[in-house]
N, C-alpha and C. Protein backbone atom coordinates (compact mmCIF):
# COMPACT_ATOMS: atom_id res chain seq x y z
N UNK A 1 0.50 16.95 13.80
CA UNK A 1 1.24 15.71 13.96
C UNK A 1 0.28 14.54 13.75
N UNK A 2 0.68 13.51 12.85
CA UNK A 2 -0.02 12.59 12.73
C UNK A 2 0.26 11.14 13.70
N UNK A 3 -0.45 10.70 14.19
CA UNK A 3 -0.36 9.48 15.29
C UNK A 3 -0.05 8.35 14.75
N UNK A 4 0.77 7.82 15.27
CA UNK A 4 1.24 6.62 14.57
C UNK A 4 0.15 5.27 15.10
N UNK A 5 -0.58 4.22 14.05
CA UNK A 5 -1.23 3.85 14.71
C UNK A 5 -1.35 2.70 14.86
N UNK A 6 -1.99 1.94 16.30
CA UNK A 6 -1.23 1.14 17.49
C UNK A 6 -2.52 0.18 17.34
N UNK A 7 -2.06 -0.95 17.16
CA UNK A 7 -3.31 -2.34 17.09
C UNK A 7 -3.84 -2.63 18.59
N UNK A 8 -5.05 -2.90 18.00
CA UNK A 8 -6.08 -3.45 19.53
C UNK A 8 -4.90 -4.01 20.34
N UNK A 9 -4.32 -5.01 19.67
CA UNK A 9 -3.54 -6.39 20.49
C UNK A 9 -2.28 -5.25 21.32
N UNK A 10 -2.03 -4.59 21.06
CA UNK A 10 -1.00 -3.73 21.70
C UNK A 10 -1.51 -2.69 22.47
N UNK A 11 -2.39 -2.20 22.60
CA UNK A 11 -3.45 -1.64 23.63
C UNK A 11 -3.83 -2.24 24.39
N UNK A 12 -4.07 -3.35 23.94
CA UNK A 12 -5.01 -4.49 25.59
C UNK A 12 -3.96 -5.01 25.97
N UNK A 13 -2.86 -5.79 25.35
CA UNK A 13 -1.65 -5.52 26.17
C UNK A 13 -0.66 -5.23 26.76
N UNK A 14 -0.37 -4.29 26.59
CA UNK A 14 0.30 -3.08 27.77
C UNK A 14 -1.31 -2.69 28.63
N UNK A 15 -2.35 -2.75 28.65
CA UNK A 15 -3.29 -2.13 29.67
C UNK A 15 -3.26 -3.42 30.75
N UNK A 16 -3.24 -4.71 30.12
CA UNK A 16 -3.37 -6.10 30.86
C UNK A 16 -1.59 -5.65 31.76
N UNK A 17 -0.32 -5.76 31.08
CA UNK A 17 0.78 -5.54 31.70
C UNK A 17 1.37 -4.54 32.61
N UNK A 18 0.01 -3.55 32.34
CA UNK A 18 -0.03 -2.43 33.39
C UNK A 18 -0.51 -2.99 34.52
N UNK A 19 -1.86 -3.60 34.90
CA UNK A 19 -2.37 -4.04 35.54
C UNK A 19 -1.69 -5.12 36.04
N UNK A 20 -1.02 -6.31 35.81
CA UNK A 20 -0.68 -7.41 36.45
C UNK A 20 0.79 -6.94 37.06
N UNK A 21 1.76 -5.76 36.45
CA UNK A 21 2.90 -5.41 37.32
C UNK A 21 2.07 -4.75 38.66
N UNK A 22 0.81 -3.70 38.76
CA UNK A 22 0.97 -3.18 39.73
C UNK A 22 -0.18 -3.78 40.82
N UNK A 23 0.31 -5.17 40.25
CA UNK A 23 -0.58 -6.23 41.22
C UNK A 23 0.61 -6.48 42.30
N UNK A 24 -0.09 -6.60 43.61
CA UNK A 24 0.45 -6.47 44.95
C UNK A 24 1.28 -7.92 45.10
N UNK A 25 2.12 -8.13 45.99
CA UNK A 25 3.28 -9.14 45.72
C UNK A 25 2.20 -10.31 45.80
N UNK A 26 1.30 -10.72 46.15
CA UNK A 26 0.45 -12.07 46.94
C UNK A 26 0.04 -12.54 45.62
N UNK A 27 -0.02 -11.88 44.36
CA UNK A 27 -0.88 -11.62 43.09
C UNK A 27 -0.91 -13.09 42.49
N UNK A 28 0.57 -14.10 42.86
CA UNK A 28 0.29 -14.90 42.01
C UNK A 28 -0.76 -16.03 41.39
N UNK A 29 -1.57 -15.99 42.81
CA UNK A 29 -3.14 -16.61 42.91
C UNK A 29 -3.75 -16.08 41.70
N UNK A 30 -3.83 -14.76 41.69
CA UNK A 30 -4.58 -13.73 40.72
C UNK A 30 -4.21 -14.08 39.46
N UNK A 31 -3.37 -14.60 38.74
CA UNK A 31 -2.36 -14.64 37.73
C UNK A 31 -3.11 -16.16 37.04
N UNK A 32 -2.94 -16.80 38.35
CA UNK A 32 -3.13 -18.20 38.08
C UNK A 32 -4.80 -18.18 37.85
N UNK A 33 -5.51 -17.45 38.46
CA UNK A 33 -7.38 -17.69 38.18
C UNK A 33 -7.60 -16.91 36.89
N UNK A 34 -6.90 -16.06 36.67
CA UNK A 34 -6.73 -15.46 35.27
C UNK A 34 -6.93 -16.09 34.29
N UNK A 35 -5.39 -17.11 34.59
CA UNK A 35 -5.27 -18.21 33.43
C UNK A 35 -6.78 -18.78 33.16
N UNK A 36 -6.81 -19.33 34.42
CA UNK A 36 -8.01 -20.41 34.58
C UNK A 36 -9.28 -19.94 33.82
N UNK A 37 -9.67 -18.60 33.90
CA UNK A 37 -10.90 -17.76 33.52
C UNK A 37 -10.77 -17.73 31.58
N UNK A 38 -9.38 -17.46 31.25
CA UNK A 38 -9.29 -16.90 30.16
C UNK A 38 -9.61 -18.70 29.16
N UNK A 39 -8.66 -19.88 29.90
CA UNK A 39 -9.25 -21.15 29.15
C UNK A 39 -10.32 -21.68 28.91
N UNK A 40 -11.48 -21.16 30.22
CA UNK A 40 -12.78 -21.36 30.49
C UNK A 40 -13.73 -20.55 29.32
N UNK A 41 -13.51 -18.99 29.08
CA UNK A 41 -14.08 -18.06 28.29
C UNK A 41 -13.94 -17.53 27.57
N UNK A 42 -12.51 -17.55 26.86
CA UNK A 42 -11.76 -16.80 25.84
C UNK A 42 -12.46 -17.10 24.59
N UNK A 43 -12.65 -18.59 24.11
CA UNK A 43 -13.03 -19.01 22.80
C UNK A 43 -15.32 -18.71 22.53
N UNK A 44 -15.74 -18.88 23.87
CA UNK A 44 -16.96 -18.32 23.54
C UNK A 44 -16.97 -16.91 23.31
N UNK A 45 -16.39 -15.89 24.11
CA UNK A 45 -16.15 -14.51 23.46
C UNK A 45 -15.99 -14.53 22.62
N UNK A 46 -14.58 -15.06 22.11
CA UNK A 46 -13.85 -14.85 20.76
C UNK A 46 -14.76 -15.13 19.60
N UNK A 47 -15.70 -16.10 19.77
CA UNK A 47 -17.04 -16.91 18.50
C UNK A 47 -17.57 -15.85 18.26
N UNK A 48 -18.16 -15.04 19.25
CA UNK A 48 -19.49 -14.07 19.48
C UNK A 48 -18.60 -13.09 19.05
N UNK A 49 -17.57 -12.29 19.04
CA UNK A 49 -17.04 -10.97 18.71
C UNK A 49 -17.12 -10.97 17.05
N UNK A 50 -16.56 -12.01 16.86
CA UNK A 50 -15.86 -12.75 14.83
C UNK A 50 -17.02 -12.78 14.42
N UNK A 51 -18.42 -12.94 15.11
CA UNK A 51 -19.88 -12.93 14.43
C UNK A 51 -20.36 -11.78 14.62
N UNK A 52 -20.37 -10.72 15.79
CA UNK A 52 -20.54 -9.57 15.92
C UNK A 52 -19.85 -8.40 14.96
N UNK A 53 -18.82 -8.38 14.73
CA UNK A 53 -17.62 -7.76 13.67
C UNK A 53 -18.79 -8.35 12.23
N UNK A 54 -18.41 -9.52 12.03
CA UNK A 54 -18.81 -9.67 10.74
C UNK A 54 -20.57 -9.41 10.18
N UNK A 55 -21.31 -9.32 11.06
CA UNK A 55 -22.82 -9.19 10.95
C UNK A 55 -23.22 -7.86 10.34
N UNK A 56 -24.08 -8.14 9.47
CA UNK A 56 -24.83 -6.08 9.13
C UNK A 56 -24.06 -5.37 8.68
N UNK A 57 -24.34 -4.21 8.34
CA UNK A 57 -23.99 -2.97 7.68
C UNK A 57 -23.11 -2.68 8.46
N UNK A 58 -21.78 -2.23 7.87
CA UNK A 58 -20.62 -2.32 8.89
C UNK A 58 -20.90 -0.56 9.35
N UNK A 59 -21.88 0.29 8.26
CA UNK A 59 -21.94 1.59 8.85
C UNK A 59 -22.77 1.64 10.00
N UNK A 60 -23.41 0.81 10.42
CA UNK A 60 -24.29 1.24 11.05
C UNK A 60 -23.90 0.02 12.98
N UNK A 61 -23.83 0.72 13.78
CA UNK A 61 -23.85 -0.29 15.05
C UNK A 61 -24.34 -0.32 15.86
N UNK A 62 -25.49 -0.25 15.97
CA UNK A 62 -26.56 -0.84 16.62
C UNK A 62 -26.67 -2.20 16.45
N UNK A 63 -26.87 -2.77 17.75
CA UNK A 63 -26.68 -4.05 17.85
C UNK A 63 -25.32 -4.81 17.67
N UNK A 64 -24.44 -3.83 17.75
CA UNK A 64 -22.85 -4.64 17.42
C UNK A 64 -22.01 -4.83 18.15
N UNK A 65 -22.39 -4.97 19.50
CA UNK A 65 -22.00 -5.21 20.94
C UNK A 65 -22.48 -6.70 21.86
N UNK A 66 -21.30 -7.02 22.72
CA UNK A 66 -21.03 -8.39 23.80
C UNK A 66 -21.29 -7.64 25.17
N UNK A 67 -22.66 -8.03 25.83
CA UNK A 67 -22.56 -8.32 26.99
C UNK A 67 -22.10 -9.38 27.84
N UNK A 68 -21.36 -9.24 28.76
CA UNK A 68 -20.60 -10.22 29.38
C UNK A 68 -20.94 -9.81 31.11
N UNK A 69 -22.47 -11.04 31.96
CA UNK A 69 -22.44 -11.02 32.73
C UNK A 69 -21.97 -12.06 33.72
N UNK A 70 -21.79 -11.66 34.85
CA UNK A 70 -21.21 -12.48 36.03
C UNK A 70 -22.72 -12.58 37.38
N UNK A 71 -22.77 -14.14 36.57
CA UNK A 71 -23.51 -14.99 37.57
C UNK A 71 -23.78 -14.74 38.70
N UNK A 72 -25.05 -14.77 39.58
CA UNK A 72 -25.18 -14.04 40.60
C UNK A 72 -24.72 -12.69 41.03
N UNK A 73 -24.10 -11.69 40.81
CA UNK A 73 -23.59 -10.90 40.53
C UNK A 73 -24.56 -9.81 40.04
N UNK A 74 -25.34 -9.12 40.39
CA UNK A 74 -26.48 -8.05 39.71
C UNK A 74 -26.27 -6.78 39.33
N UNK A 75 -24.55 -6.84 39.53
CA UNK A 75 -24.03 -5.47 39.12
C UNK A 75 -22.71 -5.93 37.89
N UNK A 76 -22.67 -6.93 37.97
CA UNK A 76 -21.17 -7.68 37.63
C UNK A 76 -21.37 -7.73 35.76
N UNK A 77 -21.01 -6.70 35.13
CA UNK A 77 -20.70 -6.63 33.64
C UNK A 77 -19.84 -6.22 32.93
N UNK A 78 -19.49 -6.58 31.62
CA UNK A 78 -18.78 -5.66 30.91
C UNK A 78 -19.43 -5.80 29.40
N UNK A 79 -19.33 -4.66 28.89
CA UNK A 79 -20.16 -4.73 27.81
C UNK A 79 -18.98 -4.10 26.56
N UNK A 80 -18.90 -3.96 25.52
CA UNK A 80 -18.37 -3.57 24.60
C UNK A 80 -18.85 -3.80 22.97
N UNK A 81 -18.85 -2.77 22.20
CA UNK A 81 -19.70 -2.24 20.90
C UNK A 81 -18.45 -1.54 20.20
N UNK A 82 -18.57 -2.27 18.95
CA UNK A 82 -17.81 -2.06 17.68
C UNK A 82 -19.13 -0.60 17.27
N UNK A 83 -18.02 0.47 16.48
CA UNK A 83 -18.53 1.42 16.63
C UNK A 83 -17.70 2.27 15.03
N UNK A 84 -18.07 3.00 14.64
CA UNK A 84 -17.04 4.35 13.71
C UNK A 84 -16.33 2.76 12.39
N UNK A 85 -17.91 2.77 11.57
CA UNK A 85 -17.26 1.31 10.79
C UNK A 85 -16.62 0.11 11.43
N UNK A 86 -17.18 0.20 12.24
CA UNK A 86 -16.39 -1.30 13.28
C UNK A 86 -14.68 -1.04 13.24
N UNK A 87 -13.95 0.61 13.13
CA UNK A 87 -12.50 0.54 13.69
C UNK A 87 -12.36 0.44 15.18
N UNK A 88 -13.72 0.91 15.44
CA UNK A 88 -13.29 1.24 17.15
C UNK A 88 -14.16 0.72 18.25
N UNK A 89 -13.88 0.64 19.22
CA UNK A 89 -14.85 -0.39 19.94
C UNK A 89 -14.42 0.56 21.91
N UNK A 90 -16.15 0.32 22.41
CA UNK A 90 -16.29 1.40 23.40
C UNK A 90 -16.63 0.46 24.45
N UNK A 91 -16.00 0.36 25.24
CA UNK A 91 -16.42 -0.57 26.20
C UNK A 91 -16.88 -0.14 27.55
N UNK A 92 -17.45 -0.83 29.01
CA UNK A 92 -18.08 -0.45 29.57
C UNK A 92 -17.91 -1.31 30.99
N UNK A 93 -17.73 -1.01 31.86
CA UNK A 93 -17.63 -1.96 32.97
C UNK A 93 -18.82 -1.65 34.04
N UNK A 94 -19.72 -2.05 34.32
CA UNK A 94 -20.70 -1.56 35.15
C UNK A 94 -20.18 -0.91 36.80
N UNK A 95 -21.25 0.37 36.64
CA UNK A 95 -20.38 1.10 38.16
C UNK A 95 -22.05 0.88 38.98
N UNK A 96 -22.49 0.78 38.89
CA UNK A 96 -24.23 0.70 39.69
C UNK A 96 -24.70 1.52 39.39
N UNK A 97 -24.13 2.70 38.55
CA UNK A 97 -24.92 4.34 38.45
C UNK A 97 -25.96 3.47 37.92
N UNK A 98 -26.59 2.51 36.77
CA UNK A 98 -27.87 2.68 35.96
C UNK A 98 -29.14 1.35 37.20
N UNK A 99 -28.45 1.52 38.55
CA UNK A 99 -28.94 0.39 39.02
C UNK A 99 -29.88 1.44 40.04
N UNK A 100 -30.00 2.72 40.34
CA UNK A 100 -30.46 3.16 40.62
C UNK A 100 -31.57 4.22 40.39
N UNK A 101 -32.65 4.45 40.68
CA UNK A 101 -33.60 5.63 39.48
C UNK A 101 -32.90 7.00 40.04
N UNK A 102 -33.08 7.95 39.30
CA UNK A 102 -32.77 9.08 39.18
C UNK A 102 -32.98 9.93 40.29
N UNK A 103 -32.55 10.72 40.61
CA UNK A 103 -32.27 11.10 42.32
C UNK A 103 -32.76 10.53 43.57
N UNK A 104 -32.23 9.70 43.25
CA UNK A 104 -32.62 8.24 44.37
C UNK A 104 -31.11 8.43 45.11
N UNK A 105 -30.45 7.74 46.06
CA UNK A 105 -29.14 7.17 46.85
C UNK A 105 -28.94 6.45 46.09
N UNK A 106 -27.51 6.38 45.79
CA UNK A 106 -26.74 5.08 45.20
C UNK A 106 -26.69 3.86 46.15
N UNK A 107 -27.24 2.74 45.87
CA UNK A 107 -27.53 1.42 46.64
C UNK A 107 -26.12 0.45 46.34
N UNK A 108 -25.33 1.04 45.46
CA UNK A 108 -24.57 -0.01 44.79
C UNK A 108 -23.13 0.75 44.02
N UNK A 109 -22.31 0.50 44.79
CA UNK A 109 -20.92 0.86 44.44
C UNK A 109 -19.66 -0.07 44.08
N UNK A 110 -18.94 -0.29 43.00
CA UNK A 110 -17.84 -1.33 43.67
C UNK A 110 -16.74 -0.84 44.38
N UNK A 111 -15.98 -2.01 45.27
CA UNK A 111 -15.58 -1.95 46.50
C UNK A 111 -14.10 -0.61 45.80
N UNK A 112 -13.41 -0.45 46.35
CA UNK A 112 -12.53 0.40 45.70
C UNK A 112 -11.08 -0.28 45.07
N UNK A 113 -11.13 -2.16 45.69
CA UNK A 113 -9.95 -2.57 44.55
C UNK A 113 -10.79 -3.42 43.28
N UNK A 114 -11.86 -3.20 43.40
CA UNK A 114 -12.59 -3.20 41.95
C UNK A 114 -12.76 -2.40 41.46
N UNK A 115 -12.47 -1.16 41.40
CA UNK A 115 -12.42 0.11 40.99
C UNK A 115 -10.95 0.48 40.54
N UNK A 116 -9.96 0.04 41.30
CA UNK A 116 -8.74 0.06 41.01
C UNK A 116 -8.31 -0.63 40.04
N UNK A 117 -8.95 -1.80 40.29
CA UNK A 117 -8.42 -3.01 39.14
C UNK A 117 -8.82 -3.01 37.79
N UNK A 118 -10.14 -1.98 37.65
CA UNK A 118 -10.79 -1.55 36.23
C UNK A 118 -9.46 -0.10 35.47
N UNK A 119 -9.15 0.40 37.00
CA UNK A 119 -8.53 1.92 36.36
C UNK A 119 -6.90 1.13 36.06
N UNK A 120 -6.77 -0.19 36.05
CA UNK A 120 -5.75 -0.41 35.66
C UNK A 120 -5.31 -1.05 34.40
N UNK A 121 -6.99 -1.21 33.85
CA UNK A 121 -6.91 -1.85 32.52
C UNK A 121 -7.35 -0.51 31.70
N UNK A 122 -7.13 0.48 32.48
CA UNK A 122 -7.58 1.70 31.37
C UNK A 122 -9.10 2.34 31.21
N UNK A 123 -9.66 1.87 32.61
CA UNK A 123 -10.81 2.09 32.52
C UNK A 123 -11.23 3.44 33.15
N UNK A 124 -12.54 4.75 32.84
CA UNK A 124 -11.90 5.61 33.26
C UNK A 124 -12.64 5.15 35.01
N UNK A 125 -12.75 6.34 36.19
CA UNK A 125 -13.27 5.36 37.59
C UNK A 125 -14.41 6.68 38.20
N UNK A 126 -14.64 7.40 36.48
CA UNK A 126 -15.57 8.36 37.23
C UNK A 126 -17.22 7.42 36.93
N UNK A 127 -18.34 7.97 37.64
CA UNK A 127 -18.75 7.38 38.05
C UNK A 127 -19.97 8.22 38.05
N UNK A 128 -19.98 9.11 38.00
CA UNK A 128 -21.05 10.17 38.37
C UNK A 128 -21.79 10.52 37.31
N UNK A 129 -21.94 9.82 36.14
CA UNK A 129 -22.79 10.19 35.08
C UNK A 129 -22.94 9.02 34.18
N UNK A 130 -22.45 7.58 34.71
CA UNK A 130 -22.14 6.29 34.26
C UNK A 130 -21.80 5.61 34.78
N UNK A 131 -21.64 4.25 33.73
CA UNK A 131 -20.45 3.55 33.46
C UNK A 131 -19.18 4.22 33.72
N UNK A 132 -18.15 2.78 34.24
CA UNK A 132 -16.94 2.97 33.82
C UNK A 132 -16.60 2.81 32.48
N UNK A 133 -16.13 3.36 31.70
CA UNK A 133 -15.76 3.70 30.39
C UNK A 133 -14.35 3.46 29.36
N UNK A 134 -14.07 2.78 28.63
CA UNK A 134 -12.97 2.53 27.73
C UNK A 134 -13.19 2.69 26.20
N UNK A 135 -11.93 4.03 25.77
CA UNK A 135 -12.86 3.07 24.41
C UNK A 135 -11.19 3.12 23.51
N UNK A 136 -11.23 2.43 22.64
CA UNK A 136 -9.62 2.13 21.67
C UNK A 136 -10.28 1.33 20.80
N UNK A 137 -9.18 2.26 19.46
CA UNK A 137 -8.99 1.76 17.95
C UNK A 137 -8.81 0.02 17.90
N UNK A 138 -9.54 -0.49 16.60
CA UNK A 138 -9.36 -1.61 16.99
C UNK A 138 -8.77 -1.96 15.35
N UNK A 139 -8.95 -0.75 14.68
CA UNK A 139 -8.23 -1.32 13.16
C UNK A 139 -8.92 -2.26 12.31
N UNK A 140 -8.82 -2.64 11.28
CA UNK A 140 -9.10 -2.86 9.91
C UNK A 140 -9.45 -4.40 10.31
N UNK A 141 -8.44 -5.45 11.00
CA UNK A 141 -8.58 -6.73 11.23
C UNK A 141 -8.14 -7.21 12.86
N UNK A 142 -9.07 -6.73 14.11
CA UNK A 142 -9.26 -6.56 15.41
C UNK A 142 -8.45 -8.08 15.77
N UNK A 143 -8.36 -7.50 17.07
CA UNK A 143 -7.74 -8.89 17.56
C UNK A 143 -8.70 -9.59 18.47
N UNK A 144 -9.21 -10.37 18.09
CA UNK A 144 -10.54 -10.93 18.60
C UNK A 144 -9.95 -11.46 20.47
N UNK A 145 -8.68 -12.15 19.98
CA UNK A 145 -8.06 -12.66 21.38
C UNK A 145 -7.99 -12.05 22.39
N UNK A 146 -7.37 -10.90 22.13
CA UNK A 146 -7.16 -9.70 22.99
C UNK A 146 -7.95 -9.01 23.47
N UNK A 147 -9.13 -9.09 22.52
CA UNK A 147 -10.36 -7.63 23.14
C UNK A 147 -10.72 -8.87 24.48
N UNK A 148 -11.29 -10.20 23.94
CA UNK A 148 -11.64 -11.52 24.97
C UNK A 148 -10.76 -11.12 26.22
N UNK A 149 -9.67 -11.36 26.00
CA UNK A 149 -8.68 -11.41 27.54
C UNK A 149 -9.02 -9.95 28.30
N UNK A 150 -9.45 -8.63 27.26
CA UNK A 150 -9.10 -7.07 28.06
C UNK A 150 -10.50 -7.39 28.73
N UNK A 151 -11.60 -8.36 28.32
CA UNK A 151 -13.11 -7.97 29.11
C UNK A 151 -12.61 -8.96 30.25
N UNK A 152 -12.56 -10.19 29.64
CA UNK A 152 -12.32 -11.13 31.23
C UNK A 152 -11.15 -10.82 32.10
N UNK A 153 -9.96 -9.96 31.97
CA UNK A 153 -9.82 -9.26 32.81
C UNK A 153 -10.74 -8.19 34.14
N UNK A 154 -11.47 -7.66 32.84
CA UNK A 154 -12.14 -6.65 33.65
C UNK A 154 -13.21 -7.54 34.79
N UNK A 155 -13.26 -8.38 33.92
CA UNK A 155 -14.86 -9.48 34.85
C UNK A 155 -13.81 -9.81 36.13
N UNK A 156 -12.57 -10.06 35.91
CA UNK A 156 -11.62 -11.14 36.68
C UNK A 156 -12.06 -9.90 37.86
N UNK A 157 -10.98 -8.78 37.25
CA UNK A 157 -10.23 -8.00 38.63
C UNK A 157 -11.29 -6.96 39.21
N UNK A 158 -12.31 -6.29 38.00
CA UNK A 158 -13.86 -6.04 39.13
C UNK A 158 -15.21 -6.50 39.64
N UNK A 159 -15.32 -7.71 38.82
CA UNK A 159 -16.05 -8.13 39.39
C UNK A 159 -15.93 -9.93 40.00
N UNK A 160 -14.88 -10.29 40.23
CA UNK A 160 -14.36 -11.69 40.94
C UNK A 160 -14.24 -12.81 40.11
N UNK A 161 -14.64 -12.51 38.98
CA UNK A 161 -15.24 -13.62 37.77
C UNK A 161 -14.27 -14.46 37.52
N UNK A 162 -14.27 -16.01 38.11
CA UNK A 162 -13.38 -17.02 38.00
C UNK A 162 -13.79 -18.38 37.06
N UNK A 163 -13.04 -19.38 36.43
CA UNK A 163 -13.49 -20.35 35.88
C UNK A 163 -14.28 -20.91 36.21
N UNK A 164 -14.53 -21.53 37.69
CA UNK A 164 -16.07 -21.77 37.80
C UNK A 164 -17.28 -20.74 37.94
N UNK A 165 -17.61 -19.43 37.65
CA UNK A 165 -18.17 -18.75 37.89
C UNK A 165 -19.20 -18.77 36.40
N UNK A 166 -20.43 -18.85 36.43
CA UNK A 166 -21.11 -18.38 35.35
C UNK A 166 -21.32 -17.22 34.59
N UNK A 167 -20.44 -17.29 33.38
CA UNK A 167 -20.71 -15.61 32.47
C UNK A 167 -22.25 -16.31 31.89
N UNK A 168 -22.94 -15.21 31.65
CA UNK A 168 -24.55 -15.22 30.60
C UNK A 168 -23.76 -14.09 29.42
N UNK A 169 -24.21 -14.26 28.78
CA UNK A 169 -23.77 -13.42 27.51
C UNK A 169 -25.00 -12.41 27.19
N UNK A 170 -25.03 -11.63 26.38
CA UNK A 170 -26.21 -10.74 25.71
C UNK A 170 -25.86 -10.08 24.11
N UNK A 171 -25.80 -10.20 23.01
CA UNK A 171 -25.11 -10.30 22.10
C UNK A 171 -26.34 -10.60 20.86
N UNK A 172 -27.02 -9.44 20.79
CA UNK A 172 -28.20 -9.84 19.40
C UNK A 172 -27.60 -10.00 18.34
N UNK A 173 -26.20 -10.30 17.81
CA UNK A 173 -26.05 -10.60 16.41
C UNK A 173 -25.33 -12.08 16.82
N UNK A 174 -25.40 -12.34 17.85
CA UNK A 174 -24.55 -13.53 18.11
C UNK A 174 -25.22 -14.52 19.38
N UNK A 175 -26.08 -14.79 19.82
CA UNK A 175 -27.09 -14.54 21.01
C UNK A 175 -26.92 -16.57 21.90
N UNK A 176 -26.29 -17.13 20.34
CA UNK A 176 -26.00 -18.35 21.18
C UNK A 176 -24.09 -18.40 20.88
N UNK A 177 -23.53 -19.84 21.44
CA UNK A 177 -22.50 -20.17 21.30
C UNK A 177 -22.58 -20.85 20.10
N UNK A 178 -21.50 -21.08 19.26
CA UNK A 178 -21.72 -22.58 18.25
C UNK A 178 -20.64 -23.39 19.12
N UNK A 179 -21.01 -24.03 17.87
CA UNK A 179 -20.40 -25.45 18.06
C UNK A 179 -18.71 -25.24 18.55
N UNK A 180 -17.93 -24.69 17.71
CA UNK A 180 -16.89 -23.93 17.76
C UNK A 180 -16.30 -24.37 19.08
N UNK A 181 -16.72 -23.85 20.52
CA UNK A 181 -16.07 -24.38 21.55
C UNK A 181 -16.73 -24.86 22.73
N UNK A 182 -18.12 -26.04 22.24
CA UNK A 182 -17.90 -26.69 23.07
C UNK A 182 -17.03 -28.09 23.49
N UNK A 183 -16.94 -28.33 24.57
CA UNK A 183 -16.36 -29.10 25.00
C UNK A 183 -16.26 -30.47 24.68
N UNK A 184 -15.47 -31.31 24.26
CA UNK A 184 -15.45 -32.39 24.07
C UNK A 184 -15.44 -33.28 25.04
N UNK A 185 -16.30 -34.50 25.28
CA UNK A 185 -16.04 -35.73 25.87
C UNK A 185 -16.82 -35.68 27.63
């Protein structure tokens, strides 16, 4: 049987509409800092992905990935890498596994509705050999918007990440912002 096949933009949203229905009745705060996060960060992602996609040998991806950290926050990431000719893209939500050395105690867990709130954007919530883990087809011409909203989700609902909150980026094919969206006036 051959799979019929389903654009980024329709993957990240039904994973986003999964997540915001089985948000608890109080949610509408959540809804609203959402907004707030996605006006604040959507268009610097979106710069850095459209330069990341388009950079280098499309066979090869190394280096073809957005880190996206949360300010003060020493566990607080999401990372994601265009991958398989840049169709597909593997993303990553930090669990503390790499924050610890090797048979050491885990010092660093997230709480369990940051754990919830990742397994609701499709993230997987094992833990024991990583990262939390995502990965989906992103097709021929990606939806830059959408992959933006599926990470700052993830920043939103596991790791607290709000419009005033500082993201740092990490992004070697893309490493500053342009001009593109800063702010006027």
């Amino acid at each position: 049987m051959v799979g019929v096949p389903i654009s980024v933009s329709s993957i990240v949203a039904a994973m986003i509409a999964a997540a915001m229905a089985a948000m608890p009745a109080g949610a509408a705060d959540d809804a609203t800092s959402m907004r707030a996060l996605r006006a604040a960060y959507r268009c610097p992602i979106v710069d850095r992905l459209e330069r990341i996609y388009e950079a280098g040998d499309p066979s090869e991806h190394r280096d073809r990935f957005i880190a996206v950290n949360v300010g003060g926050h020493p566990h607080g990431y999401v990372q994601c890498i265009f991958y398989d000719f840049r169709t597909k893209m593997l993303c990553e939500a930090s669990s503390g596994f790499y924050f610890t050395k090797p048979g050491e105690r885990r010092t660093f867990r997230p709480s369990a509705t940051a754990i919830a709130g990742l397994a609701r954007l499709g993230f997987s919530t094992d833990d024991s050999q990583g990262n939390f883990s995502v990965e989906f087809d992103v097709g021929a011409k990606p939806d830059f918007n959408a992959i933006a909203d599926f990470m700052l989700a993830a920043l939103h609902d596991g790791y607290g990440a709000r419009a005033e909150t500082t993201l740092t980026f990490n992004s070697p094919f893309a490493p500053r912002a342009t001009t593109l969206c800063t702010p006027v006036g």
